[in-house]
Protein backbone atom coordinates (compact mmCIF):
# COMPACT_ATOMS: atom_id res chain seq x y z
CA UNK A 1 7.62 65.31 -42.29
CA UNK A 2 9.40 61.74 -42.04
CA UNK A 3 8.57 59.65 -45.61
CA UNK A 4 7.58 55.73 -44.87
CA UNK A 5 10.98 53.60 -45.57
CA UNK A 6 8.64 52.35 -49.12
CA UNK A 7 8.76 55.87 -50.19
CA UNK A 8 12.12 56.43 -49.57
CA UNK A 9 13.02 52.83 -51.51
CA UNK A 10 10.25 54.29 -54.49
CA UNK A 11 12.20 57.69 -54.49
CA UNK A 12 15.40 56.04 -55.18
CA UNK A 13 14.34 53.76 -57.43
CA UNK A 14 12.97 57.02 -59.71
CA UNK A 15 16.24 58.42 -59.14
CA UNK A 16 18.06 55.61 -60.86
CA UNK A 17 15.86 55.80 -63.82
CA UNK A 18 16.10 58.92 -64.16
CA UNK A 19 19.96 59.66 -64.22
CA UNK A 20 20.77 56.64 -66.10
CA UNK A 21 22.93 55.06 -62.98
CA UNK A 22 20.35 51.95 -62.67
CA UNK A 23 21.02 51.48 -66.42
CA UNK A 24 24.62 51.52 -65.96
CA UNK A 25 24.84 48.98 -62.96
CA UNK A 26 22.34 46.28 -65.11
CA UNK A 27 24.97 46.80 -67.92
CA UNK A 28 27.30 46.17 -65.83
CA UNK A 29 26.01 42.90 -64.70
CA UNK A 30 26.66 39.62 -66.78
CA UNK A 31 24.04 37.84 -65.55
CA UNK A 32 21.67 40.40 -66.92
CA UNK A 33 21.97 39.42 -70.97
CA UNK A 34 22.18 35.71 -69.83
CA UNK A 35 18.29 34.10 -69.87
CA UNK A 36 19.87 31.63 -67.42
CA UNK A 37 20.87 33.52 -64.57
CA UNK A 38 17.23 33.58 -62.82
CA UNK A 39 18.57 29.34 -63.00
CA UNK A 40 21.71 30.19 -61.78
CA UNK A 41 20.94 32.12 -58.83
CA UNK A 42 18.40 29.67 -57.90
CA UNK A 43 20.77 26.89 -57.90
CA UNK A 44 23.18 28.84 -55.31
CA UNK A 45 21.17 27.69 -52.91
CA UNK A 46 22.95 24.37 -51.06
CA UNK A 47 21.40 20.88 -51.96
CA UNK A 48 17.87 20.12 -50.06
CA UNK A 49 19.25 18.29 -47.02
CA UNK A 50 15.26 17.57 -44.90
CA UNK A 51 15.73 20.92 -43.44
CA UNK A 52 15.13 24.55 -44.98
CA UNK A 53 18.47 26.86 -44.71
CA UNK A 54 18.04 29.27 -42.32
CA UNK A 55 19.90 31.49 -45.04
CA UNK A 56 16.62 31.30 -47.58
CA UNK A 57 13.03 31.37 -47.06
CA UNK A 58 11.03 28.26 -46.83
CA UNK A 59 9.53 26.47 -49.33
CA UNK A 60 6.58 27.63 -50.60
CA UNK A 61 7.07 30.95 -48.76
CA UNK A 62 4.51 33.94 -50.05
CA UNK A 63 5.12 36.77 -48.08
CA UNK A 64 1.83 38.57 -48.92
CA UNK A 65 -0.17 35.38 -47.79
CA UNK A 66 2.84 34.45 -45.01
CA UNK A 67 2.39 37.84 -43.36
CA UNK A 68 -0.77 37.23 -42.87
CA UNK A 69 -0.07 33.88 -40.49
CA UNK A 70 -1.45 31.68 -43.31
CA UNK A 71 1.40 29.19 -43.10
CA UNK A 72 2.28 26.71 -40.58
CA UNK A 73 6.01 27.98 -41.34
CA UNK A 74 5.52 31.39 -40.59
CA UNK A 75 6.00 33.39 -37.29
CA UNK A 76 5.14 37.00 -37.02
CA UNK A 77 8.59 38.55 -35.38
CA UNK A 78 10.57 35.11 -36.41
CA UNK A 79 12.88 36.89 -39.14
CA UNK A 80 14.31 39.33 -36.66
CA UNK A 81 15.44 36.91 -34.41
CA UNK A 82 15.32 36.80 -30.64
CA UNK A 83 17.34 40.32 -30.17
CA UNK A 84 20.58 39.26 -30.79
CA UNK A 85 20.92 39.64 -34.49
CA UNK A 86 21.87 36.18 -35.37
CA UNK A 87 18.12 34.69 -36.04
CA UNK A 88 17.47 32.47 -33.76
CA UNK A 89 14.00 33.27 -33.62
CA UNK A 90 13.82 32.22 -37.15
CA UNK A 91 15.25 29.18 -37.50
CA UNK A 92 13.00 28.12 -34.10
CA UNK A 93 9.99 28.96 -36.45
CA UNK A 94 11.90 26.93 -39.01
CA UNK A 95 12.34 23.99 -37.07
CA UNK A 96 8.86 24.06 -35.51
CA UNK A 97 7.49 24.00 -39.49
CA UNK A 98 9.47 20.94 -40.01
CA UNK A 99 7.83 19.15 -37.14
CA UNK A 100 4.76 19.87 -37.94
CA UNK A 101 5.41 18.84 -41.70
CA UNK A 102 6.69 15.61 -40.60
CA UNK A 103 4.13 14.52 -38.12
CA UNK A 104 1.36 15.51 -40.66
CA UNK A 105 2.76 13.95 -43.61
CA UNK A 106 3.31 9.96 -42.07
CA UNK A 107 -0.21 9.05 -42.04
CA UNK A 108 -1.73 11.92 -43.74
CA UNK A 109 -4.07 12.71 -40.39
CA UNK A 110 -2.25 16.11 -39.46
CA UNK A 111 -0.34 16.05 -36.39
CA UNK A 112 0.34 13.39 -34.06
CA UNK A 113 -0.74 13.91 -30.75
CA UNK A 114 1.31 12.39 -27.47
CA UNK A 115 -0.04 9.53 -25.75
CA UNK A 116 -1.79 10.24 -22.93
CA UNK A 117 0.15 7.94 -20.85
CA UNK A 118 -1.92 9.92 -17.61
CA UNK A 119 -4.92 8.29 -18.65
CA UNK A 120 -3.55 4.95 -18.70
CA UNK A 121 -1.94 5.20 -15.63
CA UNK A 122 -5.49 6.04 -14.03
CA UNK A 123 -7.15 3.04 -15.58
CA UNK A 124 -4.49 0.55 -14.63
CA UNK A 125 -5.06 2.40 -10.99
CA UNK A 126 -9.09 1.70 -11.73
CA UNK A 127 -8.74 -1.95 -12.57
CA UNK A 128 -6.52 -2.53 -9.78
CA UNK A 129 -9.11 -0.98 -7.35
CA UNK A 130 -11.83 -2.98 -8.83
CA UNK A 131 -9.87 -6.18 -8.11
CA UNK A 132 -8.86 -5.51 -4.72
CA UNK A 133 -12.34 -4.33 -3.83
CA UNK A 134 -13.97 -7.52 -5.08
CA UNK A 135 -11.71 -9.70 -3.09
CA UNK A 136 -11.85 -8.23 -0.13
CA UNK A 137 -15.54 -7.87 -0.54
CA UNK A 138 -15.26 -12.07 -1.19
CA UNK A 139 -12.98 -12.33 1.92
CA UNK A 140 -15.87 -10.22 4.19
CA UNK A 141 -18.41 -12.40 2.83
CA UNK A 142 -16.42 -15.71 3.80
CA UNK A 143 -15.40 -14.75 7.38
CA UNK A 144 -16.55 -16.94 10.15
CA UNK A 145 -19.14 -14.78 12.69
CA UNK A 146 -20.21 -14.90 16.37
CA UNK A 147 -22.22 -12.92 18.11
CA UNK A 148 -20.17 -12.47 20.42
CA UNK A 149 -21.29 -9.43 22.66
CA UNK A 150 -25.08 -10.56 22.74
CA UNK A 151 -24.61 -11.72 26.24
CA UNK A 152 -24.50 -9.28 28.60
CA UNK A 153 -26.90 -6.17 29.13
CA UNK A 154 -24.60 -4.54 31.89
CA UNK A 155 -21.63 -3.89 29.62
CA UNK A 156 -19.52 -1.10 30.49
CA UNK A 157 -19.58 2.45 28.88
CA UNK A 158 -17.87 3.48 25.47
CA UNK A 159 -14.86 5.12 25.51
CA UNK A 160 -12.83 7.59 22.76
CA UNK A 161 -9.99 4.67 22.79
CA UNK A 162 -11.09 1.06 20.46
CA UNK A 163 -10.41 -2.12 22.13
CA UNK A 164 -9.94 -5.90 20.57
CA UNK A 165 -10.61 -9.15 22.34
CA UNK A 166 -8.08 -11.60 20.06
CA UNK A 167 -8.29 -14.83 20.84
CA UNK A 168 -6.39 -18.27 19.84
CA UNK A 169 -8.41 -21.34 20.73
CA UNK A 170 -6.95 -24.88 20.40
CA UNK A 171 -9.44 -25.94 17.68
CA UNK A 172 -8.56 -28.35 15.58
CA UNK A 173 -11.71 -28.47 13.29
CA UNK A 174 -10.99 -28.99 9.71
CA UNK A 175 -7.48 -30.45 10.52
CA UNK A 176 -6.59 -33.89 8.94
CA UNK A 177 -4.71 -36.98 10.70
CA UNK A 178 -1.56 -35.34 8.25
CA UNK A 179 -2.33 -32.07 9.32
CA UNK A 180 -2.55 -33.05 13.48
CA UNK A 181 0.52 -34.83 12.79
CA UNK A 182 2.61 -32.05 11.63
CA UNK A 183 1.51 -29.35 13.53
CA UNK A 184 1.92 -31.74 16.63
CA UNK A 185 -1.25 -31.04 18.01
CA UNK A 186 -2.86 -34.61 18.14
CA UNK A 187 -6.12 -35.93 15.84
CA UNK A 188 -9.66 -36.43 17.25
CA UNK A 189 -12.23 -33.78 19.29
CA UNK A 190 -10.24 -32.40 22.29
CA UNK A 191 -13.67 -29.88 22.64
CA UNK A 192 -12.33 -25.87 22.28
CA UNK A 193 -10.14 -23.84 25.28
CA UNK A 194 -9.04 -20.78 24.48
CA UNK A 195 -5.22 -21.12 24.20
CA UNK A 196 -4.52 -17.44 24.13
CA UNK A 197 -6.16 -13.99 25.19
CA UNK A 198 -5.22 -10.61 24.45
CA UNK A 199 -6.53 -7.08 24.76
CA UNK A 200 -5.37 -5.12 21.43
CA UNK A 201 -6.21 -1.48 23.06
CA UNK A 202 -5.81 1.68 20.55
CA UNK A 203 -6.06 5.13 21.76
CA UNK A 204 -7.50 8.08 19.68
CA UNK A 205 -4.11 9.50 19.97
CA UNK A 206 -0.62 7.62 20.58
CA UNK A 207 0.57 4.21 20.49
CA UNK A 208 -1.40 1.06 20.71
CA UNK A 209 -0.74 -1.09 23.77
CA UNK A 210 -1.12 -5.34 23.15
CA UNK A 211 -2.21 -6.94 27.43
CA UNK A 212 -1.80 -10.74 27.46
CA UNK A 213 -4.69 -12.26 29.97
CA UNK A 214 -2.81 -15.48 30.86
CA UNK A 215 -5.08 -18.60 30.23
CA UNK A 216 -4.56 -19.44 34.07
CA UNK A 217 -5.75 -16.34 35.24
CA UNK A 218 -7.87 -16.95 38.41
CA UNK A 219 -11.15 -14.89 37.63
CA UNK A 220 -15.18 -14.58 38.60
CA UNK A 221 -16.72 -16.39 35.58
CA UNK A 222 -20.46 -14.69 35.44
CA UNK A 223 -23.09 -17.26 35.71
CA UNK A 224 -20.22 -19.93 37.08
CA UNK A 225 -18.13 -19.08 40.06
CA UNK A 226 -14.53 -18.25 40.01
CA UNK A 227 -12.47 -20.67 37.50
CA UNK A 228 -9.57 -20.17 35.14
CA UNK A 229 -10.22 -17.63 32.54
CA UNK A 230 -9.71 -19.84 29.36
CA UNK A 231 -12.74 -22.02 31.22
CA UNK A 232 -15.43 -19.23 30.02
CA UNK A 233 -14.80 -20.34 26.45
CA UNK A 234 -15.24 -23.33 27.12
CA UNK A 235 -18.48 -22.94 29.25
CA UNK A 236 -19.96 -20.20 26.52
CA UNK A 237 -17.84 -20.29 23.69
CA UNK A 238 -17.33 -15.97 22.24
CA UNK A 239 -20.22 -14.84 24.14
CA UNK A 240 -19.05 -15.52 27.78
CA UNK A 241 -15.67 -14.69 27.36
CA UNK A 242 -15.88 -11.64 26.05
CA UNK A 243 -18.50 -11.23 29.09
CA UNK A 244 -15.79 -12.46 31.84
CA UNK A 245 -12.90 -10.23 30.23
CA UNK A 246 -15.25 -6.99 30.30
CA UNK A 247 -16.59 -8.14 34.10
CA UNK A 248 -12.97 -8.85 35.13
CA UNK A 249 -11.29 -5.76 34.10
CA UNK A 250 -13.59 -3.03 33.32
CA UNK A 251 -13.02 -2.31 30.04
CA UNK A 252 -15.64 -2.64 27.11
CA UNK A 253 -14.76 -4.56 24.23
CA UNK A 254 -15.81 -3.39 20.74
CA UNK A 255 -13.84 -5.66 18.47
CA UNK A 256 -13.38 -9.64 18.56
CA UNK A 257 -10.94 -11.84 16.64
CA UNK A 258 -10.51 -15.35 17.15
CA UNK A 259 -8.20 -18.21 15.19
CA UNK A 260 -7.51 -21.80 15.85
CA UNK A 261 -4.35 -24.18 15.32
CA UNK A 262 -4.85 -25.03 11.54
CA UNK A 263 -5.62 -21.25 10.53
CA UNK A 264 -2.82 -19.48 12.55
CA UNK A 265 -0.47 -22.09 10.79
CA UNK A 266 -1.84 -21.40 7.26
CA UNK A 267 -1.71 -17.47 7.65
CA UNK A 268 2.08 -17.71 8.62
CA UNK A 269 2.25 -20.02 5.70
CA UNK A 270 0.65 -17.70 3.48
CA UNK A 271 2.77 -15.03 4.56
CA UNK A 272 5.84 -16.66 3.33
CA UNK A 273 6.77 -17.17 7.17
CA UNK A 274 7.85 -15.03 9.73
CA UNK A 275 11.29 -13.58 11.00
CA UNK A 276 11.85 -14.42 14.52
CA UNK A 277 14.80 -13.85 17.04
CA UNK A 278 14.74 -16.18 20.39
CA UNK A 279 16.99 -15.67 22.65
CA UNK A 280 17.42 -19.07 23.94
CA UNK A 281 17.31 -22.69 22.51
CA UNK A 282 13.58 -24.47 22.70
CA UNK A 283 13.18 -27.74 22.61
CA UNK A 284 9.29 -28.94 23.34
CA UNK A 285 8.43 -32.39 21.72
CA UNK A 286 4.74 -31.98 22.57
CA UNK A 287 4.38 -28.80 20.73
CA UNK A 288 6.72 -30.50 17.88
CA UNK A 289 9.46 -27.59 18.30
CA UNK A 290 13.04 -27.57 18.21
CA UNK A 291 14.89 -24.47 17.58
CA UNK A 292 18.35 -22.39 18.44
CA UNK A 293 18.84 -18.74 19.81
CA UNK A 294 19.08 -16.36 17.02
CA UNK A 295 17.17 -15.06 13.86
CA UNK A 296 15.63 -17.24 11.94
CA UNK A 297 12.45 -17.82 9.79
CA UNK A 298 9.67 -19.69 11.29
CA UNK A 299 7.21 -21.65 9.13
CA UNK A 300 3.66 -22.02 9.97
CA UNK A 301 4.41 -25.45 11.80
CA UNK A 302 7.29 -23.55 13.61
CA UNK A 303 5.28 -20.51 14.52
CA UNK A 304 2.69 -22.41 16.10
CA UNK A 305 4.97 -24.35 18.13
CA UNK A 306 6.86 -21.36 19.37
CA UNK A 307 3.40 -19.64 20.62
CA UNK A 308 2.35 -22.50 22.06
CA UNK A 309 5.16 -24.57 23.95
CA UNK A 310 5.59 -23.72 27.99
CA UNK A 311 8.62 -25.72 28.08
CA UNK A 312 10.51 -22.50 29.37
CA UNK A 313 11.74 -21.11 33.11
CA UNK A 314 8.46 -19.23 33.79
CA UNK A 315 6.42 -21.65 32.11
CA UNK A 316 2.73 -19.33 30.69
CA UNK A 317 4.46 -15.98 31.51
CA UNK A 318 7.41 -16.92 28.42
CA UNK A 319 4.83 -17.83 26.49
CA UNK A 320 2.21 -15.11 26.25
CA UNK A 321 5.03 -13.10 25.77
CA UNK A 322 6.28 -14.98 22.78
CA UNK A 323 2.42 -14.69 21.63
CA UNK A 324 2.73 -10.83 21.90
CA UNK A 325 6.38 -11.39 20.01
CA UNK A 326 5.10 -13.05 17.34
CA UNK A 327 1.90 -11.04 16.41
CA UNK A 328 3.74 -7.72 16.39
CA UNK A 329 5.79 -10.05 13.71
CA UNK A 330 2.84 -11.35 11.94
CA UNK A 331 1.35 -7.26 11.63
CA UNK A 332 4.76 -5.84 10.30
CA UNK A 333 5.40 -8.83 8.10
CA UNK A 334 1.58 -8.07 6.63
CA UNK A 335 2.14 -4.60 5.92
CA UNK A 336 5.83 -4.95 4.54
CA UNK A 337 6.42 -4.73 0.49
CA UNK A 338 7.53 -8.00 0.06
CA UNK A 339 3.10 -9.08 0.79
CA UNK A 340 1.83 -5.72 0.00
CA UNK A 341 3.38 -5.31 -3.40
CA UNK A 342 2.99 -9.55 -3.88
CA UNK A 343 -0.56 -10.38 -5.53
CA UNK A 344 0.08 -14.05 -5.15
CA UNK A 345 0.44 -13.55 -1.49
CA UNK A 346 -2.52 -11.55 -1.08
CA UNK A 347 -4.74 -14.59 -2.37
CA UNK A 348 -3.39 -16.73 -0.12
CA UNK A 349 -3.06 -14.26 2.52
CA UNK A 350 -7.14 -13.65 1.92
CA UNK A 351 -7.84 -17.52 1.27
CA UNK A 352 -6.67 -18.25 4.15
CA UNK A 353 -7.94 -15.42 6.39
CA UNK A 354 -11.11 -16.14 5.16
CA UNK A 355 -11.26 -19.57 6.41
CA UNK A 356 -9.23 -19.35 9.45
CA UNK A 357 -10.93 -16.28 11.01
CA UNK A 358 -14.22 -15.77 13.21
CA UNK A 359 -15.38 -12.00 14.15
CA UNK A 360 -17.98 -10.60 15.55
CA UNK A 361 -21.30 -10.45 13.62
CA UNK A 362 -20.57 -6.51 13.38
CA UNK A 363 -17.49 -6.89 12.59
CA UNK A 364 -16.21 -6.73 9.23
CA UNK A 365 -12.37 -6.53 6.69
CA UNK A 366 -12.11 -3.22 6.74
CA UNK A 367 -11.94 -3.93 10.73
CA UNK A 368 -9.32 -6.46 10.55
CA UNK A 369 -7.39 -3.80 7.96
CA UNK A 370 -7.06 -1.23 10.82
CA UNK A 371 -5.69 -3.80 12.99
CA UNK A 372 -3.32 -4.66 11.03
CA UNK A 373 -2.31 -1.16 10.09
CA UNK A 374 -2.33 0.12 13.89
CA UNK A 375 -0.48 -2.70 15.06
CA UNK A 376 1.92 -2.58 12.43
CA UNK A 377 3.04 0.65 13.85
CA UNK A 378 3.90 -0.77 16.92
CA UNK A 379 2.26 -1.94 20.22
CA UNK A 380 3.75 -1.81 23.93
CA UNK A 381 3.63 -5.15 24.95
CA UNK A 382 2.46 -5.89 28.35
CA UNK A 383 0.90 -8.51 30.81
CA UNK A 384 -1.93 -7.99 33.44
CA UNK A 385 -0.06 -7.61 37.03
CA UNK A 386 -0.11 -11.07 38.70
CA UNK A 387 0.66 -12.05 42.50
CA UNK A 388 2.05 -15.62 42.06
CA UNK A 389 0.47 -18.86 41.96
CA UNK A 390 -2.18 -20.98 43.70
CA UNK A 391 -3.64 -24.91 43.76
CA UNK A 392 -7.27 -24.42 44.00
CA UNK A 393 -8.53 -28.15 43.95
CA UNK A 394 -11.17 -28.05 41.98
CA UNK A 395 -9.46 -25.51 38.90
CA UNK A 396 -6.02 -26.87 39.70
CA UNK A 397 -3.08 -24.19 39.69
CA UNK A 398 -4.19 -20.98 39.09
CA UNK A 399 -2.51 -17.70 38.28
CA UNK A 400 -3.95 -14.55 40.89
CA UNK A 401 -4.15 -11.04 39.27
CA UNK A 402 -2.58 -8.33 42.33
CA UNK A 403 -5.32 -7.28 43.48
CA UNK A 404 -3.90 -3.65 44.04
CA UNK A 405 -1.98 -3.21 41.28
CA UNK A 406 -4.45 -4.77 38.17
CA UNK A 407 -7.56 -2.59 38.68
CA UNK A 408 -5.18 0.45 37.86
CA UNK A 409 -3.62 -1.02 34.76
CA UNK A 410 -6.82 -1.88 33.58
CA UNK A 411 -7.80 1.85 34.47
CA UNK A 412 -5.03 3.05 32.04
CA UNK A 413 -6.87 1.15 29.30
CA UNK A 414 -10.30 2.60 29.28
């Protein structure tokens, strides 16, 4: 039968007693007459340095209350180490006893906890939600609105693809004599034309494609005969051109967009102007521009000029496609960091929107925020197939669609 390692140490200790070796081995030792030595062997311990010596037990160590878990300093299986025989499970125990100590006693609270820096984080993300909401919420409210598909009952059928009617008209409401003047764009009531027309066409799948109707385009105006195409807005305003560009091509218009002179300007503005690369050297004193080939940045004076000046070798076909140019520009400069991460240009960017903007009655931001954020993944740029030039008399020079060629384009759209 094995005897418990206690019995064996009890055994021995009887065994000492009894044969008078014990005796011997306490005569032996001077520091057993001295009353000091307890003092003595206490102070062999090094001086108190903040940290217990791994050698000794901790302070206020009790083993029969420590072995119980009572104290903070105490770890069941600490004083045989970590299996290595060199204690480093102990002094871990130690050291996590001095922590604890420490962040306890500076306030007197018990232990500090961390900072939950997560929560923060979530309600800096909150606020900043709250705020954009309410502005664009202030920028929806503000937008300009036209009903602009009330017009027609025989509209043609929905599709799985979204299309946008943008349009620029040459309005110069809310423009000063100093404004007119440096936008080059002349002061008083010139009436409304739409300046620029484009199809923004975005498939379920795939890339979006951005058609340029050129304002010359010779087409059946419903209600009015055949006339240019920039002639329905000025007949009907929203509601008959959007009317004329579904009659003309077939395809059924779900979004609509328009800006005039003094907003387009201001949004480039606000934007901190936009990058632009010409190829060749414009000069158009009517449209106040004067610029060289190559990249440079284009104010909101500048960037109206350049979409609007003809003053080029093909005349309205150069300058729809500098239109097309420049609002591909316009989307990527929107969603680049240097506006997203910019809070200042965000007001002005949504002051200015707001003012400068017209949409459909059913339209709202969130609208305008997936145009942006299609287009600013790139479009294909195209215009409608044309088959030259002709005087009418009564419209002037016109611009003829190819009549084989256009009703299949317009096909690959619906």
């Amino acid at each position: 039968m094995l005897s418990r390692p206690e019995d064996v140490r009890a055994d021995r200790r009887f065994d000492n007693r009894a044969d008078g070796r014990g005796a011997d081995r306490r005569a032996s030792d001077p520091r057993a007459a001295d009353p000091r030595a307890s003092a003595r062997r206490t102070s062999d311990r090094p001086p108190f340095s903040g940290q217990d010596d791994p050698r000794f037990p901790p302070r206020g160590y009790d083993p029969d209350r420590d072995y119980a878990g009572a104290s903070p300093d105490y770890v069941p299986g600490a004083r045989d180490g970590d299996g290595d025989g060199r204690g480093r499970g102990r002094r871990k125990a130690l050291a996590f006893g001095d922590r604890f100590r420490r962040n306890r006693d500076r306030d007197g609270r018990g232990p500090r906890r961390p900072r939950n820096v997560g929560f923060k984080i979530k309600a800096f993300l909150l606020v900043l939600l709250l705020v954009f909401g309410a502005g664009a919420m202030w920028v929806d409210f503000n937008l300009g609105r036209v009903d602009a598909f009330a017009g027609g009952n025989d509209r043609p059928g929905r599709s799985m693809s979204t299309n946008w009617l943008l349009v620029g008209s040459d309005s110069r409401a809310g423009l000063t004599e100093e404004d007119a003047a440096n936008l080059s764009t002349g002061a008083g009531d010139f009436g409304q034309r739409a300046d620029t027309i484009m199809i923004a066409h975005f498939p379920l799948f795939g890339k979006g494609r951005l058609v340029s109707l050129p304002r010359d385009s010779y087409v059946d105006i419903p209600g009015y005969g055949q006339n240019k195409i920039n002639a329905a807005y000025s007949f009907g305003g929203a509601q008959l051109l959007a009317q004329t560009v579904e009659h003309n091509t077939g395809i059924r218009i779900d979004h609509y967009m328009e800006i005039g002179f003094g907003g387009f300007a201001s949004i480039v503005d606000a934007m901190g102007g936009i990058e632009m690369c010409p190829t060749e050297a414009i000069q158009d004193p009517l449209a106040g521009l004067d610029i060289q080939a190559g990249c440079q940045k284009f104010d909101g004076a500048t960037g109206l000029g350049y979409v609007r000046t003809r003053a080029t070798a093909q005349g309205d076909l150069d300058r729809v496609a500098r239109q097309r140019e420049f609002m591909g520009a316009m989307m990527s400069r929107v969603a680049s960091p240097a506006v997203w991460l910019n809070p200042w240009r965000w007001y002005r960017l949504g002051s200015s929107g707001a003012k400068a903007l017209t949409v459909d009655s059913g339209d709202h931001v969130w609208h305008l925020g997936m145009l942006m954020l299609r287009m600013a993944f790139g479009t294909e740029s195209e215009t409608v197939p044309t088959a030259g030039t002709m005087d009418t008399g009564h419209a002037g020079n016109v611009l003829l669609w190819d009549e084989a060629a256009a009703p299949a384009f317009f096909d690959g759209l619906k």
